[in-house]
Protein backbone atom coordinates (compact mmCIF):
# COMPACT_ATOMS: atom_id res chain seq x y z
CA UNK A 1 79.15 111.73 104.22
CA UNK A 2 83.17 112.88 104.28
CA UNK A 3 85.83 110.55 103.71
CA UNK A 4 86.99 110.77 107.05
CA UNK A 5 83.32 109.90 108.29
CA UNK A 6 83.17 107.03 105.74
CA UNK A 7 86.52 105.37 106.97
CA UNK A 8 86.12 105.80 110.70
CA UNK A 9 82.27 104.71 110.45
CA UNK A 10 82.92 101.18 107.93
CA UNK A 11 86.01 100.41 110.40
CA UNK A 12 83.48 100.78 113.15
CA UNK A 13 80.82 98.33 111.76
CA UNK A 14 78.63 101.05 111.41
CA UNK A 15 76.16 102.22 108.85
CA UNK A 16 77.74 104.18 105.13
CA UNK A 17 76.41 105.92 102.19
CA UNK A 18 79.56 103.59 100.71
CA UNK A 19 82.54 101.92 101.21
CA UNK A 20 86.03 103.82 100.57
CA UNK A 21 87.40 102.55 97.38
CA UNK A 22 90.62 101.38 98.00
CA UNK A 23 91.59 98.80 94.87
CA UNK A 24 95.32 98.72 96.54
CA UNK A 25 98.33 100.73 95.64
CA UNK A 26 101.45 99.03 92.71
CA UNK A 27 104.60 99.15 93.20
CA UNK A 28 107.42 101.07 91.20
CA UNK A 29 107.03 97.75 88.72
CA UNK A 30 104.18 97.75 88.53
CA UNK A 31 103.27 101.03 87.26
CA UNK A 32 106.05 100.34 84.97
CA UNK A 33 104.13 97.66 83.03
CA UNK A 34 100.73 99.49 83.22
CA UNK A 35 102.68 102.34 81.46
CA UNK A 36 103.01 100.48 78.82
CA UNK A 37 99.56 99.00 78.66
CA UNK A 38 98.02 102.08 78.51
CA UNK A 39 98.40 104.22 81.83
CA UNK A 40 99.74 107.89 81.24
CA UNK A 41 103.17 108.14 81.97
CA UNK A 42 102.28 111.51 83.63
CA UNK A 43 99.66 112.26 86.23
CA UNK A 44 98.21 110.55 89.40
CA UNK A 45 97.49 106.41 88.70
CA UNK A 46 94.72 106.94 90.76
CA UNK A 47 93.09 109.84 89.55
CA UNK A 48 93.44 108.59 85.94
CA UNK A 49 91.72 104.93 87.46
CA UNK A 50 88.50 106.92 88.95
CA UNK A 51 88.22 108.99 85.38
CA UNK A 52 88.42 105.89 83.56
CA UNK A 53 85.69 104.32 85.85
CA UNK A 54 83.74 107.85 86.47
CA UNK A 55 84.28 108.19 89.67
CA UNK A 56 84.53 111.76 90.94
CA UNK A 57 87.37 111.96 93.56
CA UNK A 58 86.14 113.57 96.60
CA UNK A 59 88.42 116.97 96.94
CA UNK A 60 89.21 117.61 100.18
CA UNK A 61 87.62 120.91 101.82
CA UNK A 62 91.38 121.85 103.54
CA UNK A 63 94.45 120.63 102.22
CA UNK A 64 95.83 117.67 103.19
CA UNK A 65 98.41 118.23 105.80
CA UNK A 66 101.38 116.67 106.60
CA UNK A 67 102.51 116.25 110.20
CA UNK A 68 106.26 115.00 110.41
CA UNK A 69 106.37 112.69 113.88
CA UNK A 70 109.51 110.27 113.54
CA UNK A 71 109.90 106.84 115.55
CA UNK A 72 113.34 106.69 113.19
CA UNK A 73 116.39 106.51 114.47
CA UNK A 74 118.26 109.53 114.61
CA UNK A 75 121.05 109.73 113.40
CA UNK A 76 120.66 107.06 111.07
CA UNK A 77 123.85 104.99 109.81
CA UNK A 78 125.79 105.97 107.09
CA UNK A 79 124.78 104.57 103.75
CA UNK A 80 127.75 103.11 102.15
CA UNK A 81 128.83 100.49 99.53
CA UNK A 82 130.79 97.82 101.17
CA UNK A 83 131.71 95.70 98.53
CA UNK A 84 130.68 94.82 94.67
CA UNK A 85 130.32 91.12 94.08
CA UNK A 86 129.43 90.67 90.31
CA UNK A 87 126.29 92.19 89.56
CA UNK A 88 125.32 92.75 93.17
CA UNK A 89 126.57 95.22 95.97
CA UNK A 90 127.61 94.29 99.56
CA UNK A 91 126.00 97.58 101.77
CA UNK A 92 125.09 98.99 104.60
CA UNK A 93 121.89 100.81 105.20
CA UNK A 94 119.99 103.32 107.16
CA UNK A 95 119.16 101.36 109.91
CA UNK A 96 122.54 99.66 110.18
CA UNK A 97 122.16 96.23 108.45
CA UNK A 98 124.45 94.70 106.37
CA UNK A 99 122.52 93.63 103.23
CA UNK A 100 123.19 92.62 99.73
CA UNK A 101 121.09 93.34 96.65
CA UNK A 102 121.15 93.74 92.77
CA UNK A 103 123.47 96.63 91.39
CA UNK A 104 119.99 97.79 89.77
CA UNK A 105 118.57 98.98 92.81
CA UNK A 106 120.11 101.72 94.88
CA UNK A 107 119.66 102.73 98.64
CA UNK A 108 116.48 104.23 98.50
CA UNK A 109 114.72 101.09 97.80
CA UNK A 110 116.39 99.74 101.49
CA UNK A 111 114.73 103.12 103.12
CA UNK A 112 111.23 102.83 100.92
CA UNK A 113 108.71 99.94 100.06
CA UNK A 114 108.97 100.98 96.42
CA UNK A 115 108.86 97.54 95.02
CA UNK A 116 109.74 93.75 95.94
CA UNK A 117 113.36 93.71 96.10
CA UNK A 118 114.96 90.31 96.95
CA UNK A 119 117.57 90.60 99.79
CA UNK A 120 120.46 88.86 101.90
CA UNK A 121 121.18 89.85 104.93
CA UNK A 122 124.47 89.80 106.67
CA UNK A 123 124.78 91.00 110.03
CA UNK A 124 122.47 93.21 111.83
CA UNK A 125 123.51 96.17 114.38
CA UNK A 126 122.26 94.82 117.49
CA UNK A 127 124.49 91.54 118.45
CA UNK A 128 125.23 92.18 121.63
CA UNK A 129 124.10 93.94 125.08
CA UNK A 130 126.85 96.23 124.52
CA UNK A 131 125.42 97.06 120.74
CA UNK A 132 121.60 97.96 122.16
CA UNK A 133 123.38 100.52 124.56
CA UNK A 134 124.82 102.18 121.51
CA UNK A 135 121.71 101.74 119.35
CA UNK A 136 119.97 102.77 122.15
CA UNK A 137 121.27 106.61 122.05
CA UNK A 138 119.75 106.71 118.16
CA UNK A 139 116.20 106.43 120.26
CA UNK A 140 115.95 109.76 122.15
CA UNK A 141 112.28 110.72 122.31
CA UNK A 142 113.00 114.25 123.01
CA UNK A 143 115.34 115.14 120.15
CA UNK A 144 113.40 117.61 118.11
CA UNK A 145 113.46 116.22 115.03
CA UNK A 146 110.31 113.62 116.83
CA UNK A 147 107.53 115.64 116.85
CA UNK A 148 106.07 118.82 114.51
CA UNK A 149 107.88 121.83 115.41
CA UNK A 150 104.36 123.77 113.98
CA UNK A 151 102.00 120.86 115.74
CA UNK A 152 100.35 123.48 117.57
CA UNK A 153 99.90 125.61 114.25
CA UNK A 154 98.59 122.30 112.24
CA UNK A 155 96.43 120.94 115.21
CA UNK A 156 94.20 124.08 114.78
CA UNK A 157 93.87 123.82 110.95
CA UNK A 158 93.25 119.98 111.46
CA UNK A 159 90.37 120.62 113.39
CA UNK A 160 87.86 120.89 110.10
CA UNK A 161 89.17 118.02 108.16
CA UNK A 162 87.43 115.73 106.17
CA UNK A 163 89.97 113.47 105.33
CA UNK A 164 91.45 110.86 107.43
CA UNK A 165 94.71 111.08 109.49
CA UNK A 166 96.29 108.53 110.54
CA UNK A 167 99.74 107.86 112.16
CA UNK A 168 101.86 104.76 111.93
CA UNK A 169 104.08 103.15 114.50
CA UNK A 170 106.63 100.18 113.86
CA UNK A 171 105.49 97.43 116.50
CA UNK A 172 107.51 95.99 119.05
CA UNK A 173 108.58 93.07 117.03
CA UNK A 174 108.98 95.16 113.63
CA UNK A 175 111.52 97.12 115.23
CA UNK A 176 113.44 94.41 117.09
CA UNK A 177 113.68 92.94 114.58
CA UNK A 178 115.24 95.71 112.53
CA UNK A 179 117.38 95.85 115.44
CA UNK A 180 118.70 91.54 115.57
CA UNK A 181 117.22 90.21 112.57
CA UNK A 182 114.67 87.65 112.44
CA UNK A 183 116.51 84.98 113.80
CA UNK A 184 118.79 86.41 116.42
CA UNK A 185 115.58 88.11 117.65
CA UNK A 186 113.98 84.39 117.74
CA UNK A 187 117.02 83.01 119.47
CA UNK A 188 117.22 85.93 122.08
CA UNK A 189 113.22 84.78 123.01
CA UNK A 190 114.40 81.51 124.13
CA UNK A 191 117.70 81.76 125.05
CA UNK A 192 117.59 85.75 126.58
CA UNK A 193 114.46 86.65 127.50
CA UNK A 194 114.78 89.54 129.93
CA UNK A 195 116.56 90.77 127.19
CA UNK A 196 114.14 91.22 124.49
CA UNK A 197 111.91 92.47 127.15
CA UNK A 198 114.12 95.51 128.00
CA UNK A 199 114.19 95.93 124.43
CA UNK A 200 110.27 96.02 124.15
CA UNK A 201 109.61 97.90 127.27
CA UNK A 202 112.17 100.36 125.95
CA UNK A 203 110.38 100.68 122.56
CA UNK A 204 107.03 100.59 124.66
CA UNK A 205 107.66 103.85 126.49
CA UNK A 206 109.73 105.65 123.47
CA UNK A 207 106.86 105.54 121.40
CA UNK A 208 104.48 106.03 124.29
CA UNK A 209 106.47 109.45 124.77
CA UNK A 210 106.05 110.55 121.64
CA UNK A 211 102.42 109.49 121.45
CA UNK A 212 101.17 111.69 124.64
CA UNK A 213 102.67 114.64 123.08
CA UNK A 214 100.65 114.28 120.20
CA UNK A 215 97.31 113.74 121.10
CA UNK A 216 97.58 116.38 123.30
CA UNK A 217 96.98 118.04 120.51
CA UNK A 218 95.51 116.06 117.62
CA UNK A 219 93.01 113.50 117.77
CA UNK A 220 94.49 111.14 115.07
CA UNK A 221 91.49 108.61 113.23
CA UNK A 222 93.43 105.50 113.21
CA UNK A 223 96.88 104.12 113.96
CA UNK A 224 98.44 101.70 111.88
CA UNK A 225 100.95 99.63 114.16
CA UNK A 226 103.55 97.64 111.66
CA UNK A 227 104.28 94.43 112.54
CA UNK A 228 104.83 91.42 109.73
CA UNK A 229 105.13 88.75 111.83
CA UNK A 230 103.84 86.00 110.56
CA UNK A 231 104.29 83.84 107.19
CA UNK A 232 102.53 80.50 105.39
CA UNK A 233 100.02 78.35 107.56
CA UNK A 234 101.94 79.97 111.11
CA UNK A 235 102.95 83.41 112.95
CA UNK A 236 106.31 83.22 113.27
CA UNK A 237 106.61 83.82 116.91
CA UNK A 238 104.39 81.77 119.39
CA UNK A 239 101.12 83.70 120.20
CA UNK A 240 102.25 83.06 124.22
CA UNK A 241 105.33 84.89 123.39
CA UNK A 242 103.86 87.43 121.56
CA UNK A 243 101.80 87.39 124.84
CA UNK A 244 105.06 88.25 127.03
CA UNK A 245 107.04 90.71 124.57
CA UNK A 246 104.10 91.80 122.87
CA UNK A 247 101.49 92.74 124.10
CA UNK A 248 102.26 95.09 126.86
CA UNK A 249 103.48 98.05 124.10
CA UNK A 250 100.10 97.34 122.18
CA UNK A 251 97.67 97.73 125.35
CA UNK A 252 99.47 100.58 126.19
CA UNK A 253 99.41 102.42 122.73
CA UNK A 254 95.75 101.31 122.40
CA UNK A 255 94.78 103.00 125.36
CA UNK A 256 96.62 105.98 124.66
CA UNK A 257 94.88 106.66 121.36
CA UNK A 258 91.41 105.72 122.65
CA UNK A 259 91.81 107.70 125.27
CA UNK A 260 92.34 110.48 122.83
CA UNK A 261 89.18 109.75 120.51
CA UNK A 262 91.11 107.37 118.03
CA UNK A 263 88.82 104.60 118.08
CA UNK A 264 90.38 102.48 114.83
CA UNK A 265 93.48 100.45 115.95
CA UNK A 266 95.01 98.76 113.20
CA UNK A 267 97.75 96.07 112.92
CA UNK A 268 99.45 95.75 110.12
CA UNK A 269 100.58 91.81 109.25
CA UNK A 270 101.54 89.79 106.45
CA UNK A 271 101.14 85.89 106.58
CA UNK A 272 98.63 83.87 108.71
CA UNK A 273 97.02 85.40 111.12
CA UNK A 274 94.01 83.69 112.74
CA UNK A 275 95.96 82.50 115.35
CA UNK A 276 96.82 85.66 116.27
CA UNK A 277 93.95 87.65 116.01
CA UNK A 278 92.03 86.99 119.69
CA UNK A 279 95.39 87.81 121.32
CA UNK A 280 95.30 91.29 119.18
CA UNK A 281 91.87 91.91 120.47
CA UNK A 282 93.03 91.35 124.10
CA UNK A 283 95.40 94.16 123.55
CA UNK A 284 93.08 96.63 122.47
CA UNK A 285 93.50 96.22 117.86
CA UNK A 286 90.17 95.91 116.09
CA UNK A 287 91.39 95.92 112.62
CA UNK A 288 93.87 94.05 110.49
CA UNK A 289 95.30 93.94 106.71
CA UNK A 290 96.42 93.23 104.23
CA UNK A 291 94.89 89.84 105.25
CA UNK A 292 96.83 87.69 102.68
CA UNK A 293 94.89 84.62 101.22
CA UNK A 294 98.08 82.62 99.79
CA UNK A 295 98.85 82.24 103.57
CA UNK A 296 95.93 80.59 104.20
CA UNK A 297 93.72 82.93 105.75
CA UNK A 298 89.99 83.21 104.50
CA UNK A 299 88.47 86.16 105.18
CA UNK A 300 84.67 84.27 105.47
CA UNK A 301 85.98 81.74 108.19
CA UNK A 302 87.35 84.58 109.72
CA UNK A 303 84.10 86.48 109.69
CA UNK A 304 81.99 83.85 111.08
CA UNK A 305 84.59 82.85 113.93
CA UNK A 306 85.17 86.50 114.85
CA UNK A 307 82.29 88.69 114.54
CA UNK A 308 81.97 91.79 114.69
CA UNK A 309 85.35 91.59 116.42
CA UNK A 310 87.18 93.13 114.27
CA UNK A 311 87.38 94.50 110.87
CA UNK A 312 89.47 93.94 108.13
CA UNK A 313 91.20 95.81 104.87
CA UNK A 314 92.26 93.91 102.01
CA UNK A 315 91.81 90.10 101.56
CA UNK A 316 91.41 90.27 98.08
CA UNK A 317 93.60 87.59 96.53
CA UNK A 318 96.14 89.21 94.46
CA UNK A 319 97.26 86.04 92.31
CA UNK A 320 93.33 86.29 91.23
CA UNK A 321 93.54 89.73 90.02
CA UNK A 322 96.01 89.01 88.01
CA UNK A 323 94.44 86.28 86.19
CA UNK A 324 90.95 88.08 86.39
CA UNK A 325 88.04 86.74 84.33
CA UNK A 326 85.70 84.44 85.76
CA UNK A 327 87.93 83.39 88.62
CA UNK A 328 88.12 87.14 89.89
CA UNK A 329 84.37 87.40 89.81
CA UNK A 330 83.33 84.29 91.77
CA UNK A 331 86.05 85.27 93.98
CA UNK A 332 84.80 88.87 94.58
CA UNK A 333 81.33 87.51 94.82
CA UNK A 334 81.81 84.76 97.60
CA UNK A 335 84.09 87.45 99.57
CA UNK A 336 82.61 90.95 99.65
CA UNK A 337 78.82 90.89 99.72
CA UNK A 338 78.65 88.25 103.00
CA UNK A 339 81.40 90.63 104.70
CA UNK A 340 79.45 93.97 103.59
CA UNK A 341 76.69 92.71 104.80
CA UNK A 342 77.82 93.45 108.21
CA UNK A 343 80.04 95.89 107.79
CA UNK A 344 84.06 96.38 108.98
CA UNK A 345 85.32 95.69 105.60
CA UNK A 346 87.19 97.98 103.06
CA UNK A 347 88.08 95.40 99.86
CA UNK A 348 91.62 95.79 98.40
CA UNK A 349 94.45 93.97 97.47
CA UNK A 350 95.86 91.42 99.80
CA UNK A 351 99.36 93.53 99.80
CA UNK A 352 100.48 95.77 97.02
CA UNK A 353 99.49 95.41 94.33
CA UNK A 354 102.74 92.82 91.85
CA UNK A 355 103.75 93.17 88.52
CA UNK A 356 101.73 90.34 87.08
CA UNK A 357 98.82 91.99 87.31
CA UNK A 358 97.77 93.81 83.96
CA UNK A 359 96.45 96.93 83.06
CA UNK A 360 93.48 95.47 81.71
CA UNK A 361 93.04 93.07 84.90
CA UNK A 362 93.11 95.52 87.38
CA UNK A 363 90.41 97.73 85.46
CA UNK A 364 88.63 95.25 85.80
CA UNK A 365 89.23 94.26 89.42
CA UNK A 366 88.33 98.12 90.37
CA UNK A 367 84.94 98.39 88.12
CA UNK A 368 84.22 95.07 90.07
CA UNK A 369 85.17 96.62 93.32
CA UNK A 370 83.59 100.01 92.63
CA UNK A 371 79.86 98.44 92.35
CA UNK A 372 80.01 96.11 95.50
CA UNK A 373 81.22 99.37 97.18
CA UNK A 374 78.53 101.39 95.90
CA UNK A 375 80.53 104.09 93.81
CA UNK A 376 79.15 102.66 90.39
């Protein structure tokens, strides 16, 4: 069985020579402790994990290929250093926010999830109806930089893959948000409504745009739709207003991409998310991750109240990987084997993977992992 095969098939609740192994990815931090536990400084993390464990990485039969399709805004804002206030810096990023940070990081930890970086923010580019115009004019679906300029060329060398491609979309709320901030956004739900739904509907047919042009080409194996919007114990929008600003960009998507074979729809969403998860089915999404435990989900209760439903990646407490022993085991052993048992369920780290965890730990964790997945 291919990877590709493996993925689609597990996400599907359907029968696998294994589960992928997916232990969950560190951060820049991260890999800077484990360097000095005992991780090569050069090479792969990854690779050197599965030779540790004797795993033989699956090599792909064609090379993995990158298609460049862009829901950024174009042209982004200038990056520029507003003011310095002690040790931290006063800036504007990519997208237009005013944030501050530590002096030790610099801007490409705003553009990149390369580690957990503590910010403030300041003021976000979208205040006003006369700001979205403007911000608007950043969103034009048929600027070339969108879509592949050799998507015809890739499409046919795509066709034999055996790895999985997936594309990723920032959801309605991720990217209003990037566009009011958390808490204007909130406000506007209440207090403006028909204008966060011209905001959505715009977002709902400028990535719909983009998305017909692809698949008229390339049938993608899952999406990934980014949305982070909940936190501890609650979502942090009401599910009915997820409902009304929502939904409608995820139905259509959904359809879009089953319509063109893609048959794994995947949200992306930190916090707690039970209360949430019948109103993604509605809308077409029968997967989720990183399900994170410290928000109180349980991926068991889930199971049992959902079904078959949908599937799930992740859900493997990360504060009990990184105290491992005994703890870790029971852990692993109530969780994976009553979820395997039914399928829809790649293990992994509830998010990526923090600097607490050890070298040592997180061997551990993975030899663990690799045997309930079938690899060892």
């Amino acid at each position: 069985m291919t990877p590709r095969e493996r993925y689609i098939r597990t996400l599907l609740f359907q029968k696998v020579d294994k589960i992928p192994f997916q232990p969950g990815s560190p951060r820049e931090s991260t890999l800077q402790r484990w360097r000095k536990e005992g991780l090569p400084s050069e090479g792969d993390w990854f690779s050197h994990l599965c030779e540790l464990l004797g795993i033989e990485i699956e090599e792909p039969k064609i090379p993995y290929i990158n298609l460049k399709i862009s829901f950024d805004l174009s042209p982004p804002f200038e990056e520029k250093i507003i003011e310095k206030r002690g040790n931290h810096l006063i800036v504007q990023d990519y997208k237009g926010a005013i944030v501050e940070i530590e002096d030790k990081y610099d801007f490409s930890y705003l553009r990149y999830a390369k580690d957990f970086v503590t910010r403030k923010w300041h003021k976000f580019p979208v205040e006003t109806r006369g700001d979205w115009e403007e911000m608007k004019e950043r969103f034009n679906p048929d600027s070339p930089e969108r879509i592949d300029e050799e998507l015809s060329k890739k499409a046919e060398l795509l066709r034999g893959r055996d790895w999985v491609l997936t594309i990723s979309i920032p959801g309605p709320f991720w990217q209003m948000r990037d566009w009011c901030g958390l808490e204007n956004l909130c406000i506007f739900m209440v207090e403006s409504p028909d204008f966060v739904s011209e905001m959505s509907d715009f977002w709902r047919a400028f990535v719909s745009q983009i998305l017909r042009r692809c698949v008229e080409k390339v049938q993608f194996d899952a999406v990934i739709i980014s949305e982070d919007m909940a936190y501890k114990g609650k979502s942090l929008i009401s599910p009915l207003m997820a409902r009304k600003f929502l939904s409608p960009c995820w139905k259509e998507w959904s359809e879009i991409l089953r319509n063109s074979g893609c048959e794994v729809i995947i949200l992306d969403s930190d916090g707690y998310i039970e209360e949430l998860i019948p109103l993604w089915l509605e809308s077409g999404i029968n997967c989720t991750f990183p399900v994170e435990i410290a928000a109180g989900n349980d991926l068991v209760e889930l199971r049992k109240k959902f079904g078959r439903g949908i599937a799930f990646i992740g859900g493997i407490d990360k504060r009990k990987i990184a105290r491992g022993g005994r703890e870790l085991e029971e852990e692993l052993e109530r969780i994976i084997p009553f979820l395997l048992k039914d399928g829809g369920y790649i293990p992994s780290c509830d998010h990526a993977v923090p600097p607490d965890v050890s070298w040592e730990n997180f061997l551990r964790y993975s030899s663990l992992l690799a045997k309930y997945t079938g690899w060892l």
